[in-house]
C-alpha atoms as a PDB file:
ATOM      1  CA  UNK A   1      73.518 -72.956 -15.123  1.00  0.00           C
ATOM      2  CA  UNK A   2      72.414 -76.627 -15.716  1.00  0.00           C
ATOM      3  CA  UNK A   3      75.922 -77.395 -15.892  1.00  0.00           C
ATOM      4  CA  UNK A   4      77.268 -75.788 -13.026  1.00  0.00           C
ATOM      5  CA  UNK A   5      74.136 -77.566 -11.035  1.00  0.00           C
ATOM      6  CA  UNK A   6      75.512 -81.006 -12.545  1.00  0.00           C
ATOM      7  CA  UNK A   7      79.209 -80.157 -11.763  1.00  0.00           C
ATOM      8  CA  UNK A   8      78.201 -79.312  -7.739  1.00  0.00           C
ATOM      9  CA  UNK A   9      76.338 -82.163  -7.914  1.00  0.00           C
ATOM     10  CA  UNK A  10      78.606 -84.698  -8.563  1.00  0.00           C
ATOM     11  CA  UNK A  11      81.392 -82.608  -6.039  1.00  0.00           C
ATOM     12  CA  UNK A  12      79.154 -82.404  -3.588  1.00  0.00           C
ATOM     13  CA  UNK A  13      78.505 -86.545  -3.797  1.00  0.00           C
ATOM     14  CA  UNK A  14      81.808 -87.188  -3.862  1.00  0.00           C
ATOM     15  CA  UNK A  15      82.801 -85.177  -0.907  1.00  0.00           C
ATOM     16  CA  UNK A  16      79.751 -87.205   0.808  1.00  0.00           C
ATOM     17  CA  UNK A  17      80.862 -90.615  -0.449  1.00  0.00           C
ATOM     18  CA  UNK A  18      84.756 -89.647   1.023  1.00  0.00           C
ATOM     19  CA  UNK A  19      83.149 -88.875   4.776  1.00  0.00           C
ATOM     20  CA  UNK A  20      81.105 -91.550   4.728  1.00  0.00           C
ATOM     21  CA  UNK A  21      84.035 -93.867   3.912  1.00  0.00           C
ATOM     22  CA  UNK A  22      85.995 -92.372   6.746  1.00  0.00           C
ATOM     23  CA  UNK A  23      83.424 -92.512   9.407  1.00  0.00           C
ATOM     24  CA  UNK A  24      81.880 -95.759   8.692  1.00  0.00           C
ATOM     25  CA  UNK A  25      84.883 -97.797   7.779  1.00  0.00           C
ATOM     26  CA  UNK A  26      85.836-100.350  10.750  1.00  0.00           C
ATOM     27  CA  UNK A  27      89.126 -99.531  12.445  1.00  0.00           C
ATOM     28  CA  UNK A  28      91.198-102.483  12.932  1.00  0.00           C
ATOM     29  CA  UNK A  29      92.684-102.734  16.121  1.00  0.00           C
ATOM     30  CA  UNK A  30      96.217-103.032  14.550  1.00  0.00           C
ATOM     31  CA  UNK A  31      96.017 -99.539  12.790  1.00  0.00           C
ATOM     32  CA  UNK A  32      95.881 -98.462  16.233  1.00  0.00           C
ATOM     33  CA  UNK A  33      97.737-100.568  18.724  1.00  0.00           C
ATOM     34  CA  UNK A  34     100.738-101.512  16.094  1.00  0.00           C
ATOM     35  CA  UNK A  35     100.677-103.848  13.333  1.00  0.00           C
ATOM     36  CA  UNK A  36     101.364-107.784  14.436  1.00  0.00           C
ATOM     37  CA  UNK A  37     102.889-109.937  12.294  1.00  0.00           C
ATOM     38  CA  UNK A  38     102.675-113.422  12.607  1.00  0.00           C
ATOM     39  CA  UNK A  39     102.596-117.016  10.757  1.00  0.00           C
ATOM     40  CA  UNK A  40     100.195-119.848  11.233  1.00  0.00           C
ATOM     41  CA  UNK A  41     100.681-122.078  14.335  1.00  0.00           C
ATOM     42  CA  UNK A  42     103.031-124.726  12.597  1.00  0.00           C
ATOM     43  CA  UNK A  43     103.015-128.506  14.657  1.00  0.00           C
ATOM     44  CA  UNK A  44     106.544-129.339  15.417  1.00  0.00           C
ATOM     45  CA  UNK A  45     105.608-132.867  16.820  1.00  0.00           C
ATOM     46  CA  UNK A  46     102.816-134.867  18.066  1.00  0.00           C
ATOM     47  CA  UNK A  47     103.960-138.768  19.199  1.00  0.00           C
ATOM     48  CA  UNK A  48     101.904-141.333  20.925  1.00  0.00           C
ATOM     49  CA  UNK A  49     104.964-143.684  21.040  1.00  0.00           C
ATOM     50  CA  UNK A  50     108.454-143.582  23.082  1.00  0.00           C
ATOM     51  CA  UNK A  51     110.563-142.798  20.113  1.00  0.00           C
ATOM     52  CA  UNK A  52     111.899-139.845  20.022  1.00  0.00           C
ATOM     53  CA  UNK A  53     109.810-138.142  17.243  1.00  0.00           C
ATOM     54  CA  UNK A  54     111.426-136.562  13.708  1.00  0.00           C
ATOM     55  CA  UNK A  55     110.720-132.425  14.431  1.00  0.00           C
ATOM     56  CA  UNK A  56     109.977-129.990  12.451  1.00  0.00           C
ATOM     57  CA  UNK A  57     112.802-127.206  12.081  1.00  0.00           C
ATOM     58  CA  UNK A  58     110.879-123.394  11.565  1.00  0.00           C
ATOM     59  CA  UNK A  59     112.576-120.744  10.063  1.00  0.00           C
ATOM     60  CA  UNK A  60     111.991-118.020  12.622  1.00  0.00           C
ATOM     61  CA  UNK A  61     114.848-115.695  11.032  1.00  0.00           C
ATOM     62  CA  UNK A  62     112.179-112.919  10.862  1.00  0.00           C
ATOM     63  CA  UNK A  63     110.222-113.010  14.113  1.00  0.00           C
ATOM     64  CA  UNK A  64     111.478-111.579  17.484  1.00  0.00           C
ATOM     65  CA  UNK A  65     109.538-113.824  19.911  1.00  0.00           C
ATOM     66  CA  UNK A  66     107.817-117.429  19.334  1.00  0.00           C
ATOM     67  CA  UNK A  67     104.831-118.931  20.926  1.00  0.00           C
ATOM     68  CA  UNK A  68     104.803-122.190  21.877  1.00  0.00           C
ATOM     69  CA  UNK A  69     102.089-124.534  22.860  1.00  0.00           C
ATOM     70  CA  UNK A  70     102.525-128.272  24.493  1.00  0.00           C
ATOM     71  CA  UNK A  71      99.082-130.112  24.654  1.00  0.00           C
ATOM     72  CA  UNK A  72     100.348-133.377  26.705  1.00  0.00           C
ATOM     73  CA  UNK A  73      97.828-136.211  27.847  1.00  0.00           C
ATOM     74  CA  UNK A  74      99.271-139.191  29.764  1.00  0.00           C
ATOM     75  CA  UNK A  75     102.771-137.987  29.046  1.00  0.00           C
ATOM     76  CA  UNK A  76     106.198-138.255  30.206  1.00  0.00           C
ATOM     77  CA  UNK A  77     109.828-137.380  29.277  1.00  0.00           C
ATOM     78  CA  UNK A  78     111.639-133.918  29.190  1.00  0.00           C
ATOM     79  CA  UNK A  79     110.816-131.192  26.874  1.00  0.00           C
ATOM     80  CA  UNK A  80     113.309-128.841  25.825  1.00  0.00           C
ATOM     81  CA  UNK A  81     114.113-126.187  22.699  1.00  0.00           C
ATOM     82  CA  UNK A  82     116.989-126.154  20.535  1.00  0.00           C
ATOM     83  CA  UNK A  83     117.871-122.933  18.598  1.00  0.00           C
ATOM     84  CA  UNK A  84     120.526-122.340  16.062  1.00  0.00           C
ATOM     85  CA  UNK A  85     121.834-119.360  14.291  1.00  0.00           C
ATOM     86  CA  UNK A  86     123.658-121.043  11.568  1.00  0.00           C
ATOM     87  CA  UNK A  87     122.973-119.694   7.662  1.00  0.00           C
ATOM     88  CA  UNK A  88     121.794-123.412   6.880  1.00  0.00           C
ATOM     89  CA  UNK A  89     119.330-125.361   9.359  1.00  0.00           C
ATOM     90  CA  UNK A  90     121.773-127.632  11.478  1.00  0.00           C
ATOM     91  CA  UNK A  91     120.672-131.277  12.480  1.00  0.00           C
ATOM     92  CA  UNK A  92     119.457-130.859  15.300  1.00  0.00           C
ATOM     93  CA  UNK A  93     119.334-134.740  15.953  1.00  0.00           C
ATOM     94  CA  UNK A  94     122.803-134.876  16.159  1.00  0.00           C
ATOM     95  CA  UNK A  95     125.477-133.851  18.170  1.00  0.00           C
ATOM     96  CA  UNK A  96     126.259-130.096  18.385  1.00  0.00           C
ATOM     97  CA  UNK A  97     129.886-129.592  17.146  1.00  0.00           C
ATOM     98  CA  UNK A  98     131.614-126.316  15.501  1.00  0.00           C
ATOM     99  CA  UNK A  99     130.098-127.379  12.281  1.00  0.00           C
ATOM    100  CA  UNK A 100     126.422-128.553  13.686  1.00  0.00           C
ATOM    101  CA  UNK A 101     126.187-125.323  15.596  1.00  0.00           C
ATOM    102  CA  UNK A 102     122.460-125.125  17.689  1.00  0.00           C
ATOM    103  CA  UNK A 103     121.482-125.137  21.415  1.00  0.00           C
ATOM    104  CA  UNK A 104     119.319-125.385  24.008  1.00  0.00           C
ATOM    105  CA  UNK A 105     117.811-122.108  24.754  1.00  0.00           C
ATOM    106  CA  UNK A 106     115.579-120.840  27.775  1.00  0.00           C
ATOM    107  CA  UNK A 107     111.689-120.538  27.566  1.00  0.00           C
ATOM    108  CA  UNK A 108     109.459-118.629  29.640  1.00  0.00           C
ATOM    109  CA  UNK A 109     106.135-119.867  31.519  1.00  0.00           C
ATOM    110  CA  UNK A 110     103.847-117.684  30.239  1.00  0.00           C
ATOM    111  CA  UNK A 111     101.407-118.788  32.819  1.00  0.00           C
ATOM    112  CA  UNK A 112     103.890-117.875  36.099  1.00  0.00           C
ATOM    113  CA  UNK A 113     106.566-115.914  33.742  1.00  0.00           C
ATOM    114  CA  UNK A 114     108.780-118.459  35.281  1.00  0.00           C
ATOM    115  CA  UNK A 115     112.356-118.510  33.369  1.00  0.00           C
ATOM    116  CA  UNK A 116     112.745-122.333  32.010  1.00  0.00           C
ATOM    117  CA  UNK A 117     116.664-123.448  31.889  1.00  0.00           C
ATOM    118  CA  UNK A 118     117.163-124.400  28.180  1.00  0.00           C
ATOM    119  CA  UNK A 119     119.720-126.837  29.514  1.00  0.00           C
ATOM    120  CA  UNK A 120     116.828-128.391  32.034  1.00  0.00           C
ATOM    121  CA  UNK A 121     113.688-128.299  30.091  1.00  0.00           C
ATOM    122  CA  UNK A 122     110.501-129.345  31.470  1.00  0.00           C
ATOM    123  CA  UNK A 123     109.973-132.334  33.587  1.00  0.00           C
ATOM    124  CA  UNK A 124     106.845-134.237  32.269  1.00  0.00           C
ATOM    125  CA  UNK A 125     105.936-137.296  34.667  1.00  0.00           C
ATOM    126  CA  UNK A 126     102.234-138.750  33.212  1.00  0.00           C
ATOM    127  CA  UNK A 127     100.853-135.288  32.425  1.00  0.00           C
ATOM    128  CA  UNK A 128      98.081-134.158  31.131  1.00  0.00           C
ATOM    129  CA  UNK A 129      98.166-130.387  30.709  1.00  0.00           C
ATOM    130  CA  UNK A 130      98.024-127.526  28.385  1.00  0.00           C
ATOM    131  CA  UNK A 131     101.117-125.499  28.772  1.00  0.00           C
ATOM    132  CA  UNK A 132     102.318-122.014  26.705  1.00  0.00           C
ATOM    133  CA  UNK A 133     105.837-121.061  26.738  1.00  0.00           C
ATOM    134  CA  UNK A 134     107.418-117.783  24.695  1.00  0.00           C
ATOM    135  CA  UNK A 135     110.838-117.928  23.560  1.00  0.00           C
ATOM    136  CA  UNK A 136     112.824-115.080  22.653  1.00  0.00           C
ATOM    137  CA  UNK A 137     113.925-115.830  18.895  1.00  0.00           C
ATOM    138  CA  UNK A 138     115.864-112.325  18.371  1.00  0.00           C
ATOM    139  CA  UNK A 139     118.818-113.746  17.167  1.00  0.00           C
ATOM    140  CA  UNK A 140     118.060-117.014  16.031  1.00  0.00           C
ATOM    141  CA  UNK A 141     117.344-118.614  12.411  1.00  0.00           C
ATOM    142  CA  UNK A 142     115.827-122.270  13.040  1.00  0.00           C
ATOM    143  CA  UNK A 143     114.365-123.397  16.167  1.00  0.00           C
ATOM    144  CA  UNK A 144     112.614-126.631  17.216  1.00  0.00           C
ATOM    145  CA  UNK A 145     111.785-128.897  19.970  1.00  0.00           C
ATOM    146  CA  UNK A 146     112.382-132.507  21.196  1.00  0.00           C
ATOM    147  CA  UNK A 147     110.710-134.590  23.777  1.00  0.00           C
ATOM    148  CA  UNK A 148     113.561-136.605  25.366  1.00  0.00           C
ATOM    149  CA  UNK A 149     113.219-139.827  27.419  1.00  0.00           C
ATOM    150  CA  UNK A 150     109.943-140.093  26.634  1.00  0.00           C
ATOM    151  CA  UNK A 151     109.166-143.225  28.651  1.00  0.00           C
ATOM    152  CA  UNK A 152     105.061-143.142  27.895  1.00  0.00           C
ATOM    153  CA  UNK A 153     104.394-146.755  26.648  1.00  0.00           C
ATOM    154  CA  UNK A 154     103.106-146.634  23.095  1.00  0.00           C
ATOM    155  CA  UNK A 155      99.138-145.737  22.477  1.00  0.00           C
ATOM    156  CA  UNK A 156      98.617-144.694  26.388  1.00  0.00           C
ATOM    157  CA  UNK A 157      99.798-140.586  25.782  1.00  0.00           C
ATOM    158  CA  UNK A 158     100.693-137.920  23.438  1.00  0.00           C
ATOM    159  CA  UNK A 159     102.514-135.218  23.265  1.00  0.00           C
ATOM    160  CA  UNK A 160     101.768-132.555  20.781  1.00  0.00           C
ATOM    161  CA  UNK A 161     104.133-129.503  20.149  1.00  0.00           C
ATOM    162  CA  UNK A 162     103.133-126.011  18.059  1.00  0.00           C
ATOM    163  CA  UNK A 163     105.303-123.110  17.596  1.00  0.00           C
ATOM    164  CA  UNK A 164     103.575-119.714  16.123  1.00  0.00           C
ATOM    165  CA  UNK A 165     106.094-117.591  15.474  1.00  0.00           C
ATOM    166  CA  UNK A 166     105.174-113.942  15.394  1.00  0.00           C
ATOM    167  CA  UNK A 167     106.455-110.156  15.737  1.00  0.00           C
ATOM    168  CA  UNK A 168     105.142-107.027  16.926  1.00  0.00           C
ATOM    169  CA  UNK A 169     106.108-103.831  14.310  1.00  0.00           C
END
């Protein structure tokens, strides 16, 4: 009898352990809303000067959609994203050709959802803003950005570019 006692016991505290781990254990909001899957914000570029400056060129082969931040103070020039679908990461510094293969691609405002013409960019004349932008990277493998004509005299602005690509599963 001692033994069944022991046995019923120990089922009945692990029945109680099981509950308690299923009521008391925090849901995450992604176990309910869909699992997100996204990368650290990566800085593409940040210049103070009027060069234009060396990018960095993400990989965003596995993301559907990147976000894009532009934290400007005192700036000016045009903004604008180039996108490639190439196996191997073009230059995106020089010109595009059949074997350089990348190109300007559209952004959207995400403050006005206002569709940004890859071709045009966006006008910066002495700004000083904070301004998000999501690009739709469905198709593409490397992406970037450049900051042409930048006509800020060196030490008076900056310009500072991050790109966070992410997904939604």
């Amino acid at each position: 009898m001692t033994m069944f006692k022991s046995v019923l016991g120990a089922i009945a505290l692990l029945v109680v352990g099981f509950l308690a781990l299923e009521f008391f254990t925090p849901v995450q909001p992604f176990e309910t809303l869909g699992a997100r899957i996204e990368q650290k914000e990566r800085t593409v570029f940040t210049t103070s000067t009027n060069a234009n400056p060396s990018s960095l060129v993400v990989n965003v082969n596995d993301f559907r959609h990147m976000g894009v931040t532009m934290a400007a103070t005192a700036a000016s020039g045009t903004l604008k994203f180039k996108c490639s679908l190439s196996d191997d990461a073009p230059s995106f510094g020089a010109t595009q050709s059949a074997t350089n293969r990348w190109d300007y691609v559209q952004a959207v405002d995400t403050e006005d959802g206002s569709a940004i013409d890859g071709d045009t960019g966006v006008t910066l004349a002495d700004t000083t803003d904070v301004r998000q932008f999501e690009i739709n990277s469905n198709n593409f493998r490397w992406c970037t950005a450049e900051l042409l004509g930048n006509t800020t005299p060196a030490g008076f602005g900056t310009t500072t570019i991050l790109i966070r690509p992410m997904d939604n599963q």
